[in-house]
Protein backbone atom coordinates (compact mmCIF):
# COMPACT_ATOMS: atom_id res chain seq x y z
CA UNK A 1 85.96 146.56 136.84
CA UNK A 2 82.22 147.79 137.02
CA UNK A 3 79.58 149.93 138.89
CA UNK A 4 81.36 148.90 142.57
CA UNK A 5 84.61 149.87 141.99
CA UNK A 6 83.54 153.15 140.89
CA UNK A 7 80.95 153.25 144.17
CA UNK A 8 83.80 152.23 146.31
CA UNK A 9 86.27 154.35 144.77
CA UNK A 10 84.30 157.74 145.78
CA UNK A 11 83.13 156.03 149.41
CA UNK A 12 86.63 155.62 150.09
CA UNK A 13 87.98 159.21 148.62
CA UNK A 14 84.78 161.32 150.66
CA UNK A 15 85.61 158.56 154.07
CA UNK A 16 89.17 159.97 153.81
CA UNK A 17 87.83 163.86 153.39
CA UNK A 18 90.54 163.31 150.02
CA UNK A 19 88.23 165.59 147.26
CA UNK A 20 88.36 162.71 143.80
CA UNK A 21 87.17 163.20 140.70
CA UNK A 22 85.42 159.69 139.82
CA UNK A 23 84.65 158.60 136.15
CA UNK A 24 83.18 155.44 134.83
CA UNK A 25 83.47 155.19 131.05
CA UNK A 26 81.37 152.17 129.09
CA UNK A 27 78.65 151.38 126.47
CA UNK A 28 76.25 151.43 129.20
CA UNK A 29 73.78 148.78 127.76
CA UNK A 30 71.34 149.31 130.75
CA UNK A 31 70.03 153.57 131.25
CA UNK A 32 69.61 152.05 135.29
CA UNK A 33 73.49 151.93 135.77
CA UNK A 34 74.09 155.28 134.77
CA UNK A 35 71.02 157.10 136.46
CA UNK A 36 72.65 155.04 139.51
CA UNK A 37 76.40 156.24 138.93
CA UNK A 38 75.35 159.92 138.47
CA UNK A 39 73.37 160.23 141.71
CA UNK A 40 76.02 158.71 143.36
CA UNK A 41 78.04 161.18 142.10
CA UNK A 42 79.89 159.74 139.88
CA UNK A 43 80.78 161.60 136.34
CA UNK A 44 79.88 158.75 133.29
CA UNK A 45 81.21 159.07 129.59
CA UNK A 46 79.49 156.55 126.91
């Protein structure tokens, strides 16, 4: 599982008009992925 299940996950919720709460949980070893995940809206926890 990584950064594109997450970005699909929310494409398909908003495509569907179906409100989801999206969270991607990790170590995050690169600062890029989460910047990325957050302004696609997507809620991280490290």
């Amino acid at each position: 599982m990584g950064p594109s299940l997450a970005r699909g996950i929310k494409c398909a919720s908003e495509a569907a008009g179906v409100p989801c709460r999206v969270m991607a949980v990790s170590r995050f070893s690169a600062p890029k992925v989460v910047e990325d995940l957050q302004r696609d809206g997507i809620e991280t926890l490290a």
